[in-house]
N, C-alpha and C. Protein backbone atom coordinates (compact mmCIF):
# COMPACT_ATOMS: atom_id res chain seq x y z
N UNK A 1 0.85 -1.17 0.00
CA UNK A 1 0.00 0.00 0.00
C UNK A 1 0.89 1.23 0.00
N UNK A 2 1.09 1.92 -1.01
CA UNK A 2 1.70 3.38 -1.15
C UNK A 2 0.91 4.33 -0.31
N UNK A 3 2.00 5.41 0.04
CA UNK A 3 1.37 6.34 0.90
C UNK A 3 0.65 7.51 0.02
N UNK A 4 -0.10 7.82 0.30
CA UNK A 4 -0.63 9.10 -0.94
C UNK A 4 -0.25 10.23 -0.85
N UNK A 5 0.63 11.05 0.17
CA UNK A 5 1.29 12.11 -0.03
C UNK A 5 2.43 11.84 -0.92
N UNK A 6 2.93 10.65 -1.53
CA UNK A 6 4.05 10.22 -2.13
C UNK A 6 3.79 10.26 -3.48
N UNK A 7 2.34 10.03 -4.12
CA UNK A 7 2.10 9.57 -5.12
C UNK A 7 2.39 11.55 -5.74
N UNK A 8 3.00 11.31 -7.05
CA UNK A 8 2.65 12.34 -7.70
C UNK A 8 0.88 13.53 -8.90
N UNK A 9 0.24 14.10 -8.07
CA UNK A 9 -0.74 14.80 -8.49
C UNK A 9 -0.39 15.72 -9.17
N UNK A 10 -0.84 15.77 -10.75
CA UNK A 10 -0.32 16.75 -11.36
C UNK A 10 -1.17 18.27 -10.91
N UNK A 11 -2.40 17.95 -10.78
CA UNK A 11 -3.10 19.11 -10.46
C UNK A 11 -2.74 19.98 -9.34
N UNK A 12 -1.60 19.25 -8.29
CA UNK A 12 -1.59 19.59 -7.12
C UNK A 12 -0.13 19.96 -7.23
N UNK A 13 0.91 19.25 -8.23
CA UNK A 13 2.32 19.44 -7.83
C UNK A 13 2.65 20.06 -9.28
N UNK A 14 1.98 20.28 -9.99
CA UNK A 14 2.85 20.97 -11.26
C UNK A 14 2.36 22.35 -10.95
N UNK A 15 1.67 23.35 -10.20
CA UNK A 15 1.65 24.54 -9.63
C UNK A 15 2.50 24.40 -8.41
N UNK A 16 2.94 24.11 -8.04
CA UNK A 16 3.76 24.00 -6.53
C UNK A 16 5.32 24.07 -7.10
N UNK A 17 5.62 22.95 -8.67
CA UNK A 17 6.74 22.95 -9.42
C UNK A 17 7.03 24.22 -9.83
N UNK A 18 6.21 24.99 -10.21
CA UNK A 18 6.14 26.16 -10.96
C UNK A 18 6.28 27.34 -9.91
N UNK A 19 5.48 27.49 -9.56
CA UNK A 19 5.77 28.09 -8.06
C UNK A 19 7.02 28.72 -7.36
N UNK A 20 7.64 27.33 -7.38
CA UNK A 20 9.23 26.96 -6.81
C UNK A 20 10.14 27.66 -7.69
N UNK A 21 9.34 27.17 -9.34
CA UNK A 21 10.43 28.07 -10.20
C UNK A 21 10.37 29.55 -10.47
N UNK A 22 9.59 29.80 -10.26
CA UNK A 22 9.26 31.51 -10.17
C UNK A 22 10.58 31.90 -8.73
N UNK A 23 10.13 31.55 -7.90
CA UNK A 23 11.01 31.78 -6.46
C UNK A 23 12.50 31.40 -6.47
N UNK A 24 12.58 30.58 -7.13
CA UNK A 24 13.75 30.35 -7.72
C UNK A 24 14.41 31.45 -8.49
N UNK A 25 13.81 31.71 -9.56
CA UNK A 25 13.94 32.88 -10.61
C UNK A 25 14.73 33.82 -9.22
N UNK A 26 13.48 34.59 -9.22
CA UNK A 26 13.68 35.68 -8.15
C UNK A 26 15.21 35.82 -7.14
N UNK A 27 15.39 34.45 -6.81
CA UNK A 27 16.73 34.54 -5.71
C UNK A 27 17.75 34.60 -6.26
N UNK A 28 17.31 34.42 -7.90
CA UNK A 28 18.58 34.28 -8.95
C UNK A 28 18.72 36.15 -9.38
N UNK A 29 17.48 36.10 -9.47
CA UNK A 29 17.85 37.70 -9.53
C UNK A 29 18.11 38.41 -8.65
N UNK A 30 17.91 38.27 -7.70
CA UNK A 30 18.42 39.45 -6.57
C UNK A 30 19.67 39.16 -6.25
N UNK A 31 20.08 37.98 -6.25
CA UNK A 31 22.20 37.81 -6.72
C UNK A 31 22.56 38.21 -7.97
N UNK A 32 21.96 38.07 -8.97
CA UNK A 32 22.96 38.98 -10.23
C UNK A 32 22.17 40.40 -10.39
N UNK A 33 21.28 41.12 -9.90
CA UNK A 33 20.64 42.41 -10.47
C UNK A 33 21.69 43.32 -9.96
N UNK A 34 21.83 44.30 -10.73
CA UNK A 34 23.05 45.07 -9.83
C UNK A 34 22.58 46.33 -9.36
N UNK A 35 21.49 46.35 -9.42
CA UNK A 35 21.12 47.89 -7.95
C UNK A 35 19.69 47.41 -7.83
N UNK A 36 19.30 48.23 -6.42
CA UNK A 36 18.18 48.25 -5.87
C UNK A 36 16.74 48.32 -6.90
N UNK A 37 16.56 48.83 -7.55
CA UNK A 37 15.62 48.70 -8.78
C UNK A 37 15.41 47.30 -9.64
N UNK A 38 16.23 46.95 -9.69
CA UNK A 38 15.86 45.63 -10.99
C UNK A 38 15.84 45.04 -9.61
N UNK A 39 16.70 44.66 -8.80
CA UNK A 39 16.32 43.69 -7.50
C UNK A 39 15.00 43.50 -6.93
N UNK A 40 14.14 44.84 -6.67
CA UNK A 40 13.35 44.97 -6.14
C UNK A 40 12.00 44.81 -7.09
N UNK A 41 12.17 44.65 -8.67
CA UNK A 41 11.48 44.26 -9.90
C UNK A 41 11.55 42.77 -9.58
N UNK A 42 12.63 42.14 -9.38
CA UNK A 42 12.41 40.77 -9.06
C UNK A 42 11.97 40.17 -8.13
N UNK A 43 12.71 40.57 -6.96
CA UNK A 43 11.74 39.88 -5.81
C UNK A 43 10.25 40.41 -5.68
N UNK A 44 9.34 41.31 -6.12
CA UNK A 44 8.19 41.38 -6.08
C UNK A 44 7.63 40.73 -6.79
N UNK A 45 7.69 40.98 -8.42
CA UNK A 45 6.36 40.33 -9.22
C UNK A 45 7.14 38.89 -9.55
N UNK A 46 8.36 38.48 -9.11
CA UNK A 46 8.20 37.11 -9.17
C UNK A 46 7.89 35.93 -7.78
N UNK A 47 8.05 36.74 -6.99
CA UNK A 47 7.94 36.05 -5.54
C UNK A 47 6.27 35.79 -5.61
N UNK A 48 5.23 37.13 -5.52
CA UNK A 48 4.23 36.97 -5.96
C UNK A 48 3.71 36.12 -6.78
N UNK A 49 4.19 35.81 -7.92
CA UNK A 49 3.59 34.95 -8.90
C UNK A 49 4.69 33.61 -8.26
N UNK A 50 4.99 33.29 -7.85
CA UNK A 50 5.55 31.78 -7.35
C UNK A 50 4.82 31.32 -6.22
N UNK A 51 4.75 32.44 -5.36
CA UNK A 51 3.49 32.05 -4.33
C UNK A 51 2.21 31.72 -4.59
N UNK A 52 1.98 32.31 -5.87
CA UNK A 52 0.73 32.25 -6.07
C UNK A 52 0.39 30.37 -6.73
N UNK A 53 1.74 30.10 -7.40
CA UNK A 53 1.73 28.67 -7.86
C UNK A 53 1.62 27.56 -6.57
N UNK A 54 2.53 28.39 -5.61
CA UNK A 54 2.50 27.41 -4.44
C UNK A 54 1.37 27.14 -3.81
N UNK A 55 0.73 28.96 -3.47
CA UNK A 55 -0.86 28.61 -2.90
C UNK A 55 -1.67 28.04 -3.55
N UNK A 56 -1.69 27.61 -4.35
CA UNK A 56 -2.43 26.91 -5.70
C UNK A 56 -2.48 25.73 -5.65
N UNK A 57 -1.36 25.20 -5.37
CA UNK A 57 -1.01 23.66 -5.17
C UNK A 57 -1.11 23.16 -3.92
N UNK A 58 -0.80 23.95 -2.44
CA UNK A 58 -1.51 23.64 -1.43
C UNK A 58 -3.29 23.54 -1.21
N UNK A 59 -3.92 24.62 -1.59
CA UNK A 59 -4.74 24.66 -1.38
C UNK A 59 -5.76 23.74 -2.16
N UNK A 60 -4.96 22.99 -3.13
CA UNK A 60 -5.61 21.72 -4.52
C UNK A 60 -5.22 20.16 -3.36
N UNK A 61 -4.08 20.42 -2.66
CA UNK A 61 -3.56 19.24 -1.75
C UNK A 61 -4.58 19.33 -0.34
N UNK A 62 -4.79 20.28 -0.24
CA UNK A 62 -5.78 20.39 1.32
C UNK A 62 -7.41 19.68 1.35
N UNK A 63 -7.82 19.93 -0.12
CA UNK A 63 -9.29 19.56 -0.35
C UNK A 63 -10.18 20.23 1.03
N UNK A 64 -9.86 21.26 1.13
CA UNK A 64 -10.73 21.85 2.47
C UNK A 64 -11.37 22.78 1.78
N UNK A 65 -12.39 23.38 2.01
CA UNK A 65 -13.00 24.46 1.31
C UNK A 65 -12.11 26.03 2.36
N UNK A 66 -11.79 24.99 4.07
CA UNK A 66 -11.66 26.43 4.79
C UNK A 66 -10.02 26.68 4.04
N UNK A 67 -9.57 26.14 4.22
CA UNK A 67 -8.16 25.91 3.94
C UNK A 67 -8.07 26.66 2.38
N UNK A 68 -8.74 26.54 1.37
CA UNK A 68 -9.07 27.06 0.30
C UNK A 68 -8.74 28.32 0.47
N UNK A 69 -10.26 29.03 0.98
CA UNK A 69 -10.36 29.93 1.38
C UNK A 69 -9.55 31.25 2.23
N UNK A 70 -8.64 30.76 3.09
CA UNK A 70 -7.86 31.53 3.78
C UNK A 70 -6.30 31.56 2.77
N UNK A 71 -5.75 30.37 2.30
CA UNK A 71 -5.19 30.65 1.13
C UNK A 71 -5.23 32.05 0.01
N UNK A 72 -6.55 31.77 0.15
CA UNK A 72 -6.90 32.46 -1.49
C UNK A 72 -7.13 34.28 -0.61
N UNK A 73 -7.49 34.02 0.81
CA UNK A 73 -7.37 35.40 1.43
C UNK A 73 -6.11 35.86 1.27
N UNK A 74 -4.78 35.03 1.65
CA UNK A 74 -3.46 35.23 1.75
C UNK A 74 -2.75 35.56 0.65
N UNK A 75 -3.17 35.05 -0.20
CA UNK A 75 -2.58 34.76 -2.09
C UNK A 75 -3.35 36.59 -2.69
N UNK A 76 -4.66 37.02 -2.34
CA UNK A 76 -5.08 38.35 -2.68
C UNK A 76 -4.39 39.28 -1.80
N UNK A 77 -4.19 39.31 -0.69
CA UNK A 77 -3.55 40.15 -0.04
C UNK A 77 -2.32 40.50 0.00
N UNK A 78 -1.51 39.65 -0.67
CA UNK A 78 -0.19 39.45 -1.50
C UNK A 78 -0.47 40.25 -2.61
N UNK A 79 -1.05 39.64 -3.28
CA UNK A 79 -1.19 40.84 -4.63
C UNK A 79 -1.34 42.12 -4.44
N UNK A 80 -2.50 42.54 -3.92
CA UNK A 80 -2.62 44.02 -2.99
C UNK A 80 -1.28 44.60 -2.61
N UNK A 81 -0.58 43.87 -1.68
CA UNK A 81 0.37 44.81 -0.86
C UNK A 81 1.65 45.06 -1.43
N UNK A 82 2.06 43.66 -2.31
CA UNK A 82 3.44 43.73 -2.83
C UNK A 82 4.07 44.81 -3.98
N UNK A 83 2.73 44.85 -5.07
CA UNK A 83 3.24 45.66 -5.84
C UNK A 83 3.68 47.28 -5.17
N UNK A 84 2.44 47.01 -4.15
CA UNK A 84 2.48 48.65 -3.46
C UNK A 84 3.86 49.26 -2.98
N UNK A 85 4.25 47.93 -2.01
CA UNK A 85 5.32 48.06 -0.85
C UNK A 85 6.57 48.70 -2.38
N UNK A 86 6.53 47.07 -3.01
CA UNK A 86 7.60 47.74 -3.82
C UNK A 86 7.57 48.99 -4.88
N UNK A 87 6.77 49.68 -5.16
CA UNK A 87 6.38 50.83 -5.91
C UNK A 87 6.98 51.96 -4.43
N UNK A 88 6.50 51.41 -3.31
CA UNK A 88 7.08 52.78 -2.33
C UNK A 88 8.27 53.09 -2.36
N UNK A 89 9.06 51.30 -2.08
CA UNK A 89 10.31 51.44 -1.93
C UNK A 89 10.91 51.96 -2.58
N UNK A 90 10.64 52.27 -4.07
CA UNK A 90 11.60 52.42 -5.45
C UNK A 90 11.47 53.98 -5.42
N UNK A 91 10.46 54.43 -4.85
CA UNK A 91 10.09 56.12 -4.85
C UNK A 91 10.72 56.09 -3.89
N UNK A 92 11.05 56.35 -2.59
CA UNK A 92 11.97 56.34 -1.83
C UNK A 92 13.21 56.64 -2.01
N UNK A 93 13.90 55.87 -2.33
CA UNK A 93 15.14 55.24 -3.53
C UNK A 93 15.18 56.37 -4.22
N UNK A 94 14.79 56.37 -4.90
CA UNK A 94 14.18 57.28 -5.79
C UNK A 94 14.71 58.83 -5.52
N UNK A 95 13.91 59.40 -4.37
CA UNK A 95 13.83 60.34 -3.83
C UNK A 95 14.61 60.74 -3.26
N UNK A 96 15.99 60.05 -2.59
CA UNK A 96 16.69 59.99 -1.82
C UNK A 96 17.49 60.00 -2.64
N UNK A 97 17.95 59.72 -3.96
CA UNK A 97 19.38 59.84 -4.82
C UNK A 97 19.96 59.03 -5.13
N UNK A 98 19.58 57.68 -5.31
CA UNK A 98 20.01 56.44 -5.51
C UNK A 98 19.63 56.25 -6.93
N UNK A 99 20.79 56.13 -7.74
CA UNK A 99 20.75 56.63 -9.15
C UNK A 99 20.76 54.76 -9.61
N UNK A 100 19.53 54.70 -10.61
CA UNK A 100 19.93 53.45 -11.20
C UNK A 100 20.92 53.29 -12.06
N UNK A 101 21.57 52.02 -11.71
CA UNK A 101 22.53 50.88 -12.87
C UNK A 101 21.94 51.17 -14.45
N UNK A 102 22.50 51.36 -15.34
CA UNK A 102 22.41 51.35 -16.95
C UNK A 102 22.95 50.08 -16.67
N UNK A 103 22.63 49.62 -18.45
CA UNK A 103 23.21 47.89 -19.18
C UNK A 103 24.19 47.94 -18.57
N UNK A 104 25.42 48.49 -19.08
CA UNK A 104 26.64 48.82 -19.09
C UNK A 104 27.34 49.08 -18.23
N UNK A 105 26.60 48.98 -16.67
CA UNK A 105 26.99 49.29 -15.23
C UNK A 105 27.16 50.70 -15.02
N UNK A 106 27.22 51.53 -15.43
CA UNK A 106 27.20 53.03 -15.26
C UNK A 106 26.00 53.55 -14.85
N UNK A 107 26.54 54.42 -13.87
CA UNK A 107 25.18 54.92 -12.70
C UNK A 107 24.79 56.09 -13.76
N UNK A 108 23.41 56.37 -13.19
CA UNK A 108 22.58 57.86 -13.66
C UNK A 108 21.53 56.89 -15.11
N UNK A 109 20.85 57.96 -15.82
CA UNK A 109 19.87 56.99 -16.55
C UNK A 109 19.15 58.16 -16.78
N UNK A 110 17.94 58.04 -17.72
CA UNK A 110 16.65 58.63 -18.07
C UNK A 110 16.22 59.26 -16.55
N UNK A 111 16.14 60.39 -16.12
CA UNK A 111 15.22 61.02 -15.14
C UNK A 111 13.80 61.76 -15.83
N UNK A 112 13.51 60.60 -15.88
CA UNK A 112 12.11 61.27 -16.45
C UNK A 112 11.29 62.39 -15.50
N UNK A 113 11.37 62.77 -14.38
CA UNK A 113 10.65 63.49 -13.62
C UNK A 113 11.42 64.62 -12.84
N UNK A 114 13.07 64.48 -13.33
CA UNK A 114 13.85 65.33 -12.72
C UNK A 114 13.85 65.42 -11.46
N UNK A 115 13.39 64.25 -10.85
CA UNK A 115 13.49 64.42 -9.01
C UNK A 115 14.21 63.86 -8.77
N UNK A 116 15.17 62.94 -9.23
CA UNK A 116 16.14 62.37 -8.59
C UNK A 116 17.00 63.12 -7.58
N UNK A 117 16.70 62.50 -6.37
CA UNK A 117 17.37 63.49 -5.21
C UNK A 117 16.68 64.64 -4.47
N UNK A 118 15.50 64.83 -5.06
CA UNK A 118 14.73 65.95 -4.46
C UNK A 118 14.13 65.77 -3.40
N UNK A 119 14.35 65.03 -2.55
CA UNK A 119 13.91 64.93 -1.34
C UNK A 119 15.23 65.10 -0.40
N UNK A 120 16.16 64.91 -0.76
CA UNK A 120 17.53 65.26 0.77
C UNK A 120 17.52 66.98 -0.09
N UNK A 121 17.08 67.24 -1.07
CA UNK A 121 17.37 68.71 -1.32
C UNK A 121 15.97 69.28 -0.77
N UNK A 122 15.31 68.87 -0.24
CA UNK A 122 14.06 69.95 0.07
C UNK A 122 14.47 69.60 1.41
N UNK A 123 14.87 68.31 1.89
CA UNK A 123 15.25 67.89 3.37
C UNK A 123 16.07 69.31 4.04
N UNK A 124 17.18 69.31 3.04
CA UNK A 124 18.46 70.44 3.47
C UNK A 124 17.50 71.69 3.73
N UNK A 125 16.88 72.32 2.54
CA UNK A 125 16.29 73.96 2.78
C UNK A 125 15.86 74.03 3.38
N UNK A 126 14.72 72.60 4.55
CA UNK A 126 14.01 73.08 5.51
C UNK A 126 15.34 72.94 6.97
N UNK A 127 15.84 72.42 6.34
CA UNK A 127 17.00 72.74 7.66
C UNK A 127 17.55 74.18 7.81
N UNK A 128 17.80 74.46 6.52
CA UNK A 128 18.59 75.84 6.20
C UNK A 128 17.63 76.74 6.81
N UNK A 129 16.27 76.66 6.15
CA UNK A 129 15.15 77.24 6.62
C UNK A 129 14.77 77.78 8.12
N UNK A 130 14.75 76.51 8.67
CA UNK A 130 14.56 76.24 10.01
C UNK A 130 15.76 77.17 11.06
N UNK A 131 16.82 76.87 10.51
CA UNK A 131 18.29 77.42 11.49
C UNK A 131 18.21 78.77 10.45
N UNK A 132 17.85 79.24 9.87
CA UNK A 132 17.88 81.07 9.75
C UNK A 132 16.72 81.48 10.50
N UNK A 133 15.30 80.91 10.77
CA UNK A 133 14.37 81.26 11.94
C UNK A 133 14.80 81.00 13.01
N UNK A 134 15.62 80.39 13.57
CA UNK A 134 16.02 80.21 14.93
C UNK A 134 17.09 81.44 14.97
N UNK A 135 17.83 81.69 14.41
CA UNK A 135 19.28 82.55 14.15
C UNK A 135 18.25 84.20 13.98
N UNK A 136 16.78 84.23 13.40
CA UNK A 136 16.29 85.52 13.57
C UNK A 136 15.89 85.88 14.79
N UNK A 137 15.38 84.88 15.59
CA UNK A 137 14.53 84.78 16.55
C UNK A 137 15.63 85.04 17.58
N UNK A 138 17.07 84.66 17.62
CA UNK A 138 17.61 85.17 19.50
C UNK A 138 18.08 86.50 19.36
């Protein structure tokens, strides 16, 4: 008598295979991407979509409807938050002066919005700002 967690289910283990390879992908990219931007392109929309193979294949192995269900809560709420988190992070980044990698390894690139850095430069004037009102005021 074989055990049945042993037996191979395609419905159940070729999303779980896939899954793995998405997550896989991802760890491969965040060791060769060479700055914070393409890194952070990888570990989001591929971690996401590998989880999503995995929750797929657990929740096909559980045959629970609850088990289903809280999955498929976990697997949407993933989608929701990840693209977000990483869209913040990259504005951040962003904002702060962290110039992306070109092909060719050379920093700087397309500034399409000309803010690169405009946030430690508005940071500074309200300092500057701040210490000439204190410097009027004694």
């Amino acid at each position: 008598m074989s055990d049945p967690t042993s037996d191979f289910v395609p419905a159940r283990d070729i999303p779980i295979l896939i899954g793995a390879f998405f997550v896989l992908t991802a760890a491969i990219g965040m060791v060769r991407f060479p700055d914070l931007y393409s890194r952070l392109h990888a570990s989001s929309k591929l971690v996401t979509l590998g989880s999503a193979g995995i929750f797929l294949g657990a929740a096909l192995a559980f045959q629970d409807s609850a088990a289903f269900t809280r999955l498929l809560a976990v697997l949407l709420f993933q989608f929701l938050t990840t693209p977000l988190t990483a869209y913040l992070i990259a504005q951040a980044a962003y904002l702060r002066g962290l110039e992306p990698q070109l092909g060719d390894g050379s920093a700087g690139g397309v500034d399409e919005w000309g803010a690169l850095g405009q946030a430690e430069r508005v940071a500074q004037a309200d300092r500057d700002a701040q210490a000439s009102l204190n410097a009027e005021g004694q």
